[in-house]
N, C-alpha and C. Protein backbone atom coordinates (compact mmCIF):
# COMPACT_ATOMS: atom_id res chain seq x y z
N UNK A 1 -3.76 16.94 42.07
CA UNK A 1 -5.09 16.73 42.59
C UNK A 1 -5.01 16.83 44.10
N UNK A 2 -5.70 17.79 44.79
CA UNK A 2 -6.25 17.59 45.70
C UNK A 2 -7.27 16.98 46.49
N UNK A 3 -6.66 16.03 47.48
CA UNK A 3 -7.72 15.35 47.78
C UNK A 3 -7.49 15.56 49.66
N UNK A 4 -8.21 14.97 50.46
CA UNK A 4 -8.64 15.48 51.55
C UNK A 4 -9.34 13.90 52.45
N UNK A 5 -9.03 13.63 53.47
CA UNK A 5 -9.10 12.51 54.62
C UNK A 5 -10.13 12.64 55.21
N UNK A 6 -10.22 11.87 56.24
CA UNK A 6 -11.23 12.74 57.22
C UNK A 6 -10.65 12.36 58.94
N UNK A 7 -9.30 12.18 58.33
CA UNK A 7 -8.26 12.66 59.81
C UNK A 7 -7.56 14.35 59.37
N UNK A 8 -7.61 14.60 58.18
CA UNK A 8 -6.65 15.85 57.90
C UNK A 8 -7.92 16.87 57.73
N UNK A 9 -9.01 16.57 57.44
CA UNK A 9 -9.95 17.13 57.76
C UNK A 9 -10.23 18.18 59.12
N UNK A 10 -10.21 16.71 60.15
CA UNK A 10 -10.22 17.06 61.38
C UNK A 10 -9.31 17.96 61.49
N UNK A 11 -8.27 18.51 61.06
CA UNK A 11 -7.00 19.26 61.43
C UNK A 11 -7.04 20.29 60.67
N UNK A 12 -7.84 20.37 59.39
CA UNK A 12 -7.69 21.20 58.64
C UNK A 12 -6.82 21.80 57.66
N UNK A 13 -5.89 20.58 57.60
CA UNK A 13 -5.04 20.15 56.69
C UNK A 13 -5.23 19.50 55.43
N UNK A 14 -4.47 19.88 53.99
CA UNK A 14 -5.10 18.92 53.06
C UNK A 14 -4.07 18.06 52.61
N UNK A 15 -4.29 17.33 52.16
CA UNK A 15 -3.48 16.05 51.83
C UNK A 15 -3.02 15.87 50.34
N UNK A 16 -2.45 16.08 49.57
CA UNK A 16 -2.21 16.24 48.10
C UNK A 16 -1.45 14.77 47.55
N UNK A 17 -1.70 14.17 46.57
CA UNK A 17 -1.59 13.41 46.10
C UNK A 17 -0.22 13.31 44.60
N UNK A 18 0.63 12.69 44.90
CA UNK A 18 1.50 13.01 43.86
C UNK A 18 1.61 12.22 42.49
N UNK A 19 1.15 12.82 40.94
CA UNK A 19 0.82 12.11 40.09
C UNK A 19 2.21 11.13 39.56
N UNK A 20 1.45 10.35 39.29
CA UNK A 20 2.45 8.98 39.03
C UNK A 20 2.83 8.53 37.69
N UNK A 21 3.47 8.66 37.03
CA UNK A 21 3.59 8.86 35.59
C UNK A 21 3.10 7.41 34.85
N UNK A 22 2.66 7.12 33.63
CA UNK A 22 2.46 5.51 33.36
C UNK A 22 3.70 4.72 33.45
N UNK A 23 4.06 3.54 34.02
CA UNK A 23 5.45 2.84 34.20
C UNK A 23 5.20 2.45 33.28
N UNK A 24 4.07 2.03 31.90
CA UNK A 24 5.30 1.05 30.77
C UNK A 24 5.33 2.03 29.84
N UNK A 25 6.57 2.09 28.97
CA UNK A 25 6.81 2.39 28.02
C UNK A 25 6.37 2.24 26.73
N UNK A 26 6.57 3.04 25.91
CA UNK A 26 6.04 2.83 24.06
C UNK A 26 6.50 1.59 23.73
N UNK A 27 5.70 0.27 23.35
CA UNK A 27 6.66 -0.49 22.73
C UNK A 27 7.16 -0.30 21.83
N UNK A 28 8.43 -0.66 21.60
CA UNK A 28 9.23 -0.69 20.01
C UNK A 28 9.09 -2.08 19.60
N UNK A 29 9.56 -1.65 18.07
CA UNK A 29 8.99 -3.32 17.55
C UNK A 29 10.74 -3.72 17.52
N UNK A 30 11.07 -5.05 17.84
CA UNK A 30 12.21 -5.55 17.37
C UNK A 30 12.46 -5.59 16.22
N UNK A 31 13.89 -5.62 15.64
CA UNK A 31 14.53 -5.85 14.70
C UNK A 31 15.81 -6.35 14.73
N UNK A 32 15.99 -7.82 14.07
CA UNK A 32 16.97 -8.75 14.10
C UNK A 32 18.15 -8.35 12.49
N UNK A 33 19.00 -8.79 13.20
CA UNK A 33 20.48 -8.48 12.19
C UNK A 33 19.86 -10.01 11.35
N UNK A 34 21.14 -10.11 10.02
CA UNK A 34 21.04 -11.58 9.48
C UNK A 34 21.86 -12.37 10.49
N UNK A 35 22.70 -11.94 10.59
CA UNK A 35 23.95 -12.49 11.62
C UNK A 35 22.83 -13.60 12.78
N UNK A 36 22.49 -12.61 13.38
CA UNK A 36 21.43 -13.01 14.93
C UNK A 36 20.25 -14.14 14.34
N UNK A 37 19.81 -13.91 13.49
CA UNK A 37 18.68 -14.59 12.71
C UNK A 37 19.67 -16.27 12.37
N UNK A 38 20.22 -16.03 11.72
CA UNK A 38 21.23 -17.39 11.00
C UNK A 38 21.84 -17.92 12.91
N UNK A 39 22.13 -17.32 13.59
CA UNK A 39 22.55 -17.84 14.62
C UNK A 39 21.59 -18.72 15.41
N UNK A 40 20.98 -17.88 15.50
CA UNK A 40 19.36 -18.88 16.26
C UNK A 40 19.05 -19.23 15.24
N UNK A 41 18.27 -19.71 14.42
CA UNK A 41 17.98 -20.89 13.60
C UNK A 41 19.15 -22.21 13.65
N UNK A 42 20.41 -21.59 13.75
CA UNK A 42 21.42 -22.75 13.93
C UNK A 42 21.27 -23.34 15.20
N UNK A 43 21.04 -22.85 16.27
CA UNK A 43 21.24 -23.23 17.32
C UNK A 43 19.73 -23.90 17.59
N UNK A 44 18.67 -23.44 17.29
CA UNK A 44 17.63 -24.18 17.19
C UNK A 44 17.61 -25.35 16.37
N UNK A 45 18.15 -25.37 15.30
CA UNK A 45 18.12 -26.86 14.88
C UNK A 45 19.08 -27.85 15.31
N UNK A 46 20.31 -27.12 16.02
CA UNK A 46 21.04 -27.97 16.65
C UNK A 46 20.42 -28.51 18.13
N UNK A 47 19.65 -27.97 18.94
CA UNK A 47 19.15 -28.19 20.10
C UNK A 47 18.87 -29.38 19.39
N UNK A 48 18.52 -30.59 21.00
CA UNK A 48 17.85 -31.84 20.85
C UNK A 48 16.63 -31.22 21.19
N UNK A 49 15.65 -32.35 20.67
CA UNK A 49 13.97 -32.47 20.51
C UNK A 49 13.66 -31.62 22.09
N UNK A 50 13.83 -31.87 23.22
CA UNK A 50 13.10 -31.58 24.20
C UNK A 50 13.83 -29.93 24.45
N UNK A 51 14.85 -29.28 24.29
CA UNK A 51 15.43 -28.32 24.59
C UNK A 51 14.88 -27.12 23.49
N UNK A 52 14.10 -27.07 22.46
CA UNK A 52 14.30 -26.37 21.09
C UNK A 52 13.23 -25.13 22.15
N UNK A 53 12.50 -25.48 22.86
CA UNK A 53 11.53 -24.29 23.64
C UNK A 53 12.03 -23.29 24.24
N UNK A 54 13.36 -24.51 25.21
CA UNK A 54 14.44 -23.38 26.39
C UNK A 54 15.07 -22.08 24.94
N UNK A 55 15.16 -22.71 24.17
CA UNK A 55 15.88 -21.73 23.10
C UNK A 55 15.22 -20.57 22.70
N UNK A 56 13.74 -20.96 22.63
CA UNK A 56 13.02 -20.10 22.08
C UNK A 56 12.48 -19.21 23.11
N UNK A 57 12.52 -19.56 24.55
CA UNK A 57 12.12 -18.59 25.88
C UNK A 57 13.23 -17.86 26.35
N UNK A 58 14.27 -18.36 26.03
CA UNK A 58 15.62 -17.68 26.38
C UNK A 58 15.82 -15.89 25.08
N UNK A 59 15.20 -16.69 23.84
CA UNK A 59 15.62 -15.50 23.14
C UNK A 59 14.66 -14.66 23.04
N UNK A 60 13.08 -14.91 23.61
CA UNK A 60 11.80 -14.28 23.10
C UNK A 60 11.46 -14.17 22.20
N UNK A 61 11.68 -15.19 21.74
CA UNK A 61 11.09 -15.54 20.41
C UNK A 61 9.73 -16.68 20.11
N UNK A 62 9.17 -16.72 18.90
CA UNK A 62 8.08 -17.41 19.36
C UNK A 62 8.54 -18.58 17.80
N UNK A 63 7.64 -19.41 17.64
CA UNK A 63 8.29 -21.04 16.62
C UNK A 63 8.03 -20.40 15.45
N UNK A 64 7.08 -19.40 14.93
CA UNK A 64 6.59 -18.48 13.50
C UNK A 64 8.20 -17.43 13.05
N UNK A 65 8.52 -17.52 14.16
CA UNK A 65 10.14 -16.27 13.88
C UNK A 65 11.04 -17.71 13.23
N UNK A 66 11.24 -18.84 13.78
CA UNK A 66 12.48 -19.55 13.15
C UNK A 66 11.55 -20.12 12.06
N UNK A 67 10.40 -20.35 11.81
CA UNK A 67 10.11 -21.09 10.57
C UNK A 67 10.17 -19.96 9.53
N UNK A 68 9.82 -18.82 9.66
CA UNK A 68 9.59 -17.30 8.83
C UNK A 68 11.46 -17.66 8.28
N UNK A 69 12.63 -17.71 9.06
CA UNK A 69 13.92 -17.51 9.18
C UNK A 69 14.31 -18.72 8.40
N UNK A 70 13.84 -19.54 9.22
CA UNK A 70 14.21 -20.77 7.94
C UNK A 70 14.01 -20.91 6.76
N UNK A 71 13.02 -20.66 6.55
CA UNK A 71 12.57 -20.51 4.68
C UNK A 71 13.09 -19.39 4.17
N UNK A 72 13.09 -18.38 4.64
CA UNK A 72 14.03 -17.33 4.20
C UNK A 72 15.43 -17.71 3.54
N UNK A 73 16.16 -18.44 4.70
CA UNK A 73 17.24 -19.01 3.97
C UNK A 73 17.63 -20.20 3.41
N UNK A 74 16.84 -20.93 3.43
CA UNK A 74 16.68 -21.81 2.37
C UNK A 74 16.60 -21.37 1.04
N UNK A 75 15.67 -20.35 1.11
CA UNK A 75 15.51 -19.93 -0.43
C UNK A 75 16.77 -18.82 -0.58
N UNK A 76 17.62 -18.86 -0.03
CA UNK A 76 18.50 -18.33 -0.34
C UNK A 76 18.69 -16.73 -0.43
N UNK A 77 17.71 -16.31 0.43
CA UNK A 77 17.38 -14.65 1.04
C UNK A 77 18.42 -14.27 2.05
N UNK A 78 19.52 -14.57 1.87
CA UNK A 78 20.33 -14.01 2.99
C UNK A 78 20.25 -12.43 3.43
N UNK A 79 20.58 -11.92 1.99
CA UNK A 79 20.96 -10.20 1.83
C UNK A 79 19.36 -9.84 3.04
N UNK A 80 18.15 -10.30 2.67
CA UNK A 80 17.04 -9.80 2.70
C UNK A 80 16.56 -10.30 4.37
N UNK A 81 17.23 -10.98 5.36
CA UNK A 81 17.36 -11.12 6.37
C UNK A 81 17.08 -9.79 7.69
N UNK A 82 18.57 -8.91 7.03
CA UNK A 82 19.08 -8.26 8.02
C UNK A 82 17.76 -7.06 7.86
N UNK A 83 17.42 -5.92 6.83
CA UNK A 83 16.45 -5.24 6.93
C UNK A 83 15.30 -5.38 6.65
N UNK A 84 14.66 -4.04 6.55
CA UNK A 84 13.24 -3.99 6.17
C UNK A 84 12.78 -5.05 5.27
N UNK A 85 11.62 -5.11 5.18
CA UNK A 85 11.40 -6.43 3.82
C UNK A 85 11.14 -5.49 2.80
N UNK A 86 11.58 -5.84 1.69
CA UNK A 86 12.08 -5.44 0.26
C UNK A 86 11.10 -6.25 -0.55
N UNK A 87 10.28 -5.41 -1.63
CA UNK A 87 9.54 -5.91 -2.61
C UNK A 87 10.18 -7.51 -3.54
N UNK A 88 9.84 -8.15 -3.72
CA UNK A 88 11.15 -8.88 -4.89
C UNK A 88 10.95 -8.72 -5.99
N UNK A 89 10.16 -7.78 -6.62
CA UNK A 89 9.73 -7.38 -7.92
C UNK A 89 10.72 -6.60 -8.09
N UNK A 90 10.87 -6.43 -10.15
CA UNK A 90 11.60 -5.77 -10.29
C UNK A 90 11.30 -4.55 -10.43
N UNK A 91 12.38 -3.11 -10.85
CA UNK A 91 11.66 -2.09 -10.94
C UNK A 91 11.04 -1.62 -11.81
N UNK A 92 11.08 -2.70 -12.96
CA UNK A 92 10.55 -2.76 -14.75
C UNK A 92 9.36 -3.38 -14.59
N UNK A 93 8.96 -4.32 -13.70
CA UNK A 93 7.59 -4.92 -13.64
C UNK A 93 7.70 -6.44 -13.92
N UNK A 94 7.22 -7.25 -13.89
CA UNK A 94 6.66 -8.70 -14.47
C UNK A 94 6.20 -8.63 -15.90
N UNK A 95 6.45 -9.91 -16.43
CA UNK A 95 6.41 -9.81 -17.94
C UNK A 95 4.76 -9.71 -17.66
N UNK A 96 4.31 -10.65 -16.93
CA UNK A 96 2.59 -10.06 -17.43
C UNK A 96 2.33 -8.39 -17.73
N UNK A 97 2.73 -7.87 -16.43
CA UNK A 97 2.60 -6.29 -16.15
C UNK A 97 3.21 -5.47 -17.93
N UNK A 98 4.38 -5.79 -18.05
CA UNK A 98 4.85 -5.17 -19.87
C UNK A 98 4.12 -5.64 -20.81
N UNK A 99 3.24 -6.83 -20.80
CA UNK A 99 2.66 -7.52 -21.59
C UNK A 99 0.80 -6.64 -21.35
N UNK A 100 0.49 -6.20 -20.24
CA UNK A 100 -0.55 -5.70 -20.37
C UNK A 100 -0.32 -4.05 -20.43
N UNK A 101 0.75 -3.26 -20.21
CA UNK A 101 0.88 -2.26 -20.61
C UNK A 101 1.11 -2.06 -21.88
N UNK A 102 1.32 -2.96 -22.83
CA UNK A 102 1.85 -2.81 -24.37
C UNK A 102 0.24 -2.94 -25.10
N UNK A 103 -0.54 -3.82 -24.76
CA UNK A 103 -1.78 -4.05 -25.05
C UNK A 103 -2.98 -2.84 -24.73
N UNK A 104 -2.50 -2.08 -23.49
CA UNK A 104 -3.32 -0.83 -23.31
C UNK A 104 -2.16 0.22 -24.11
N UNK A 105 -1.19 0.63 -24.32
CA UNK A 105 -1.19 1.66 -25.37
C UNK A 105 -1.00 1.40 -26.78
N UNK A 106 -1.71 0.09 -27.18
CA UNK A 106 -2.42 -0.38 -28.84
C UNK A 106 -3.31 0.35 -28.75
N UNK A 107 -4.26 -0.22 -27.55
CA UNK A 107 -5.23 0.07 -27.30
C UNK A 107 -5.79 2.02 -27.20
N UNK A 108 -4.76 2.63 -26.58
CA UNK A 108 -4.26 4.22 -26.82
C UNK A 108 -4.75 4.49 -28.16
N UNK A 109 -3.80 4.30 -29.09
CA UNK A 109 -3.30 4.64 -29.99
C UNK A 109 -4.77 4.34 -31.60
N UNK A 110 -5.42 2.90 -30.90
CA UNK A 110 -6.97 2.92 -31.64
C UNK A 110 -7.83 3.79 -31.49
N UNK A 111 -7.80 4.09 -29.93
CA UNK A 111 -9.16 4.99 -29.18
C UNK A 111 -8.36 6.24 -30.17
N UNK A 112 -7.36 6.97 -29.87
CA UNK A 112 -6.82 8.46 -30.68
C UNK A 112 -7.21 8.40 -32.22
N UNK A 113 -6.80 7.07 -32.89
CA UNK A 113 -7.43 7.48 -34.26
C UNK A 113 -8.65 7.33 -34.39
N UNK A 114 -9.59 7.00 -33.58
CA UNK A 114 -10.93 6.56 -33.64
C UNK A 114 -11.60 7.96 -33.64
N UNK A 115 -10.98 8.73 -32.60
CA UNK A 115 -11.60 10.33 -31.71
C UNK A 115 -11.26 11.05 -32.80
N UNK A 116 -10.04 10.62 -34.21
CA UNK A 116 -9.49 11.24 -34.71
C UNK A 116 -10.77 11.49 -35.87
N UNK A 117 -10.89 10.55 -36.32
CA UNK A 117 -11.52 10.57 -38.01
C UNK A 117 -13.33 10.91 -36.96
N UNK A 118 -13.73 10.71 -35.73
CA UNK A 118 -14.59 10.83 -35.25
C UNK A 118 -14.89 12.88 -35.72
N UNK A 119 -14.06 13.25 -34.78
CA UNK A 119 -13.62 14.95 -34.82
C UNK A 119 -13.85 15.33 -36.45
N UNK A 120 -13.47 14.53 -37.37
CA UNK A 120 -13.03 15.13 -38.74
C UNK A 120 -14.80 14.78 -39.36
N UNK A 121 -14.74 13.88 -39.03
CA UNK A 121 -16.65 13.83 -39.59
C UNK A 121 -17.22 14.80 -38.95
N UNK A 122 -17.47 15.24 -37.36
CA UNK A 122 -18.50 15.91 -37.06
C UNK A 122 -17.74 17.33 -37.99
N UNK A 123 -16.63 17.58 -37.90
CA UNK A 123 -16.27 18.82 -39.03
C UNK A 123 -17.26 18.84 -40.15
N UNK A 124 -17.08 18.06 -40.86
CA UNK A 124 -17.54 17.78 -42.19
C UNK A 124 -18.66 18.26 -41.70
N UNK A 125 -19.64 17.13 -41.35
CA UNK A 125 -21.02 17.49 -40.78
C UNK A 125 -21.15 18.88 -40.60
N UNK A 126 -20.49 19.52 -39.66
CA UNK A 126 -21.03 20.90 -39.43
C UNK A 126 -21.06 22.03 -40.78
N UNK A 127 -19.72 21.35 -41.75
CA UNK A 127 -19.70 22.23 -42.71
C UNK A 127 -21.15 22.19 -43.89
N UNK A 128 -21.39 21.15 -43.73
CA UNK A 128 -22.25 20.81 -44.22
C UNK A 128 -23.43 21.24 -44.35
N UNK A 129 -23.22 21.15 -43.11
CA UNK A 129 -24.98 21.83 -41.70
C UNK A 129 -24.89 23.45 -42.68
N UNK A 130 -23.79 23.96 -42.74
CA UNK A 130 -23.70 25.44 -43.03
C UNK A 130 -24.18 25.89 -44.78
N UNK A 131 -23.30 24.74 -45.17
CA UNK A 131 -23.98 25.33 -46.33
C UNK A 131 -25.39 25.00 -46.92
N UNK A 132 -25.65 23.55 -46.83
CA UNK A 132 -27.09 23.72 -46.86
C UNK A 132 -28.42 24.75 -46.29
N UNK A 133 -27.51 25.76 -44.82
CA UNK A 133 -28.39 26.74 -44.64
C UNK A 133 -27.80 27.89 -45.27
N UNK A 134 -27.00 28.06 -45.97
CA UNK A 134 -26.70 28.28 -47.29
C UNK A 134 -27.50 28.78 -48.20
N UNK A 135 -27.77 27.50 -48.91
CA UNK A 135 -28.52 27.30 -50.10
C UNK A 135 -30.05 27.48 -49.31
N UNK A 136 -30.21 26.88 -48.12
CA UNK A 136 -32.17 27.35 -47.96
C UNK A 136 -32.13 28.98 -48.32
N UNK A 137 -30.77 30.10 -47.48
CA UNK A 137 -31.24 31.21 -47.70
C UNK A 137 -31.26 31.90 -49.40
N UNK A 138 -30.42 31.02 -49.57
CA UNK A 138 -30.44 31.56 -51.17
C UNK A 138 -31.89 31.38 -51.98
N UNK A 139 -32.21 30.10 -51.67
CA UNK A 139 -33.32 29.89 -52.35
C UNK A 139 -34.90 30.44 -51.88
N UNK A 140 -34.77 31.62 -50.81
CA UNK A 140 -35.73 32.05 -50.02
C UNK A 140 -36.64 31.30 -48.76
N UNK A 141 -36.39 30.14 -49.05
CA UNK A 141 -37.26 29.46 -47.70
C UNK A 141 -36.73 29.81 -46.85
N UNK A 142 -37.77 30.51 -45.69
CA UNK A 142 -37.65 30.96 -44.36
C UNK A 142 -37.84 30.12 -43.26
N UNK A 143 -38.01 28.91 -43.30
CA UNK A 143 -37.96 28.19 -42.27
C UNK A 143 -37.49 26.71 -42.92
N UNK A 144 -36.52 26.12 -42.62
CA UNK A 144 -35.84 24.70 -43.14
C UNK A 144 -37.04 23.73 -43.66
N UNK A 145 -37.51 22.57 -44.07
CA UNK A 145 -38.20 21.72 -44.26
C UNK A 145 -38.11 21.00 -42.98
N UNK A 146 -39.36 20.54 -42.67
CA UNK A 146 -39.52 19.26 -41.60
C UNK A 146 -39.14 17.90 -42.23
N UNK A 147 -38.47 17.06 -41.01
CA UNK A 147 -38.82 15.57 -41.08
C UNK A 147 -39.50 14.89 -40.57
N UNK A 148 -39.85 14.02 -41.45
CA UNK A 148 -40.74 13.16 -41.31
C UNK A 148 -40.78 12.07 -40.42
């Protein structure tokens, strides 16, 4: 960008401006090992009452990261610490989930014989339809009977 004074003016000089790139960076999101996680939580519960903050400003961390960490391992999530978070379902489903998939293909398997003997009547029916126009032409009536 050119831009222009009104001392460089006077001179007839222009003054150019040099672009400045943005100074902050993309944040990245952190990601803690189990190791690092089990360490600070130890050391946080070992701190006395008035120090447990210095712990938590020292590591940048905020009190939702060691309570999230603590229950984690309490319940005995170690493995599930170090990466991504992992579904805890299995890859077969919950017994509800097998219990309502077994109930929808009963359910399959009624609707198919239902469509089944459904298909085989309108057959019938149509054969039906045929020969009775059949028998009208045999018997000469040129136009079917009305209903009533």
């Amino acid at each position: 960008m050119i831009r222009s004074n009104s001392s460089a003016e006077e001179t007839g000089e222009a003054v150019t401006e040099a672009v400045v790139p943005d100074p902050a960076p993309r944040p990245v999101r952190r990601s803690f090992t189990a190791a690092y996680r089990l360490a600070v939580v130890a050391e946080y519960e070992a701190a006395p009452r008035g120090e447990k903050g210095a712990v938590l400003r020292r590591e940048g961390l905020y009190h939702s990261h060691i309570k999230e960490w603590t229950a984690a391992r309490d319940a005995g999530a170690l493995t599930g610490l170090g990466g991504a978070r992992r579904s805890t379902r299995s890859s077969k489903g919950s017994a509800k989930d097998r219990g309502e998939v077994a109930r929808l293909r009963a359910q399959n398997v009624r609707f198919t014989a239902q469509l089944t003997q459904t298909r085989t009547a309108l057959d019938i029916m149509g054969e039906a339809h045929e020969l009775l126009e059949m028998l009208s032409e045999s018997t000469g009536t040129s136009t079917p009977p009305r209903r009533s």
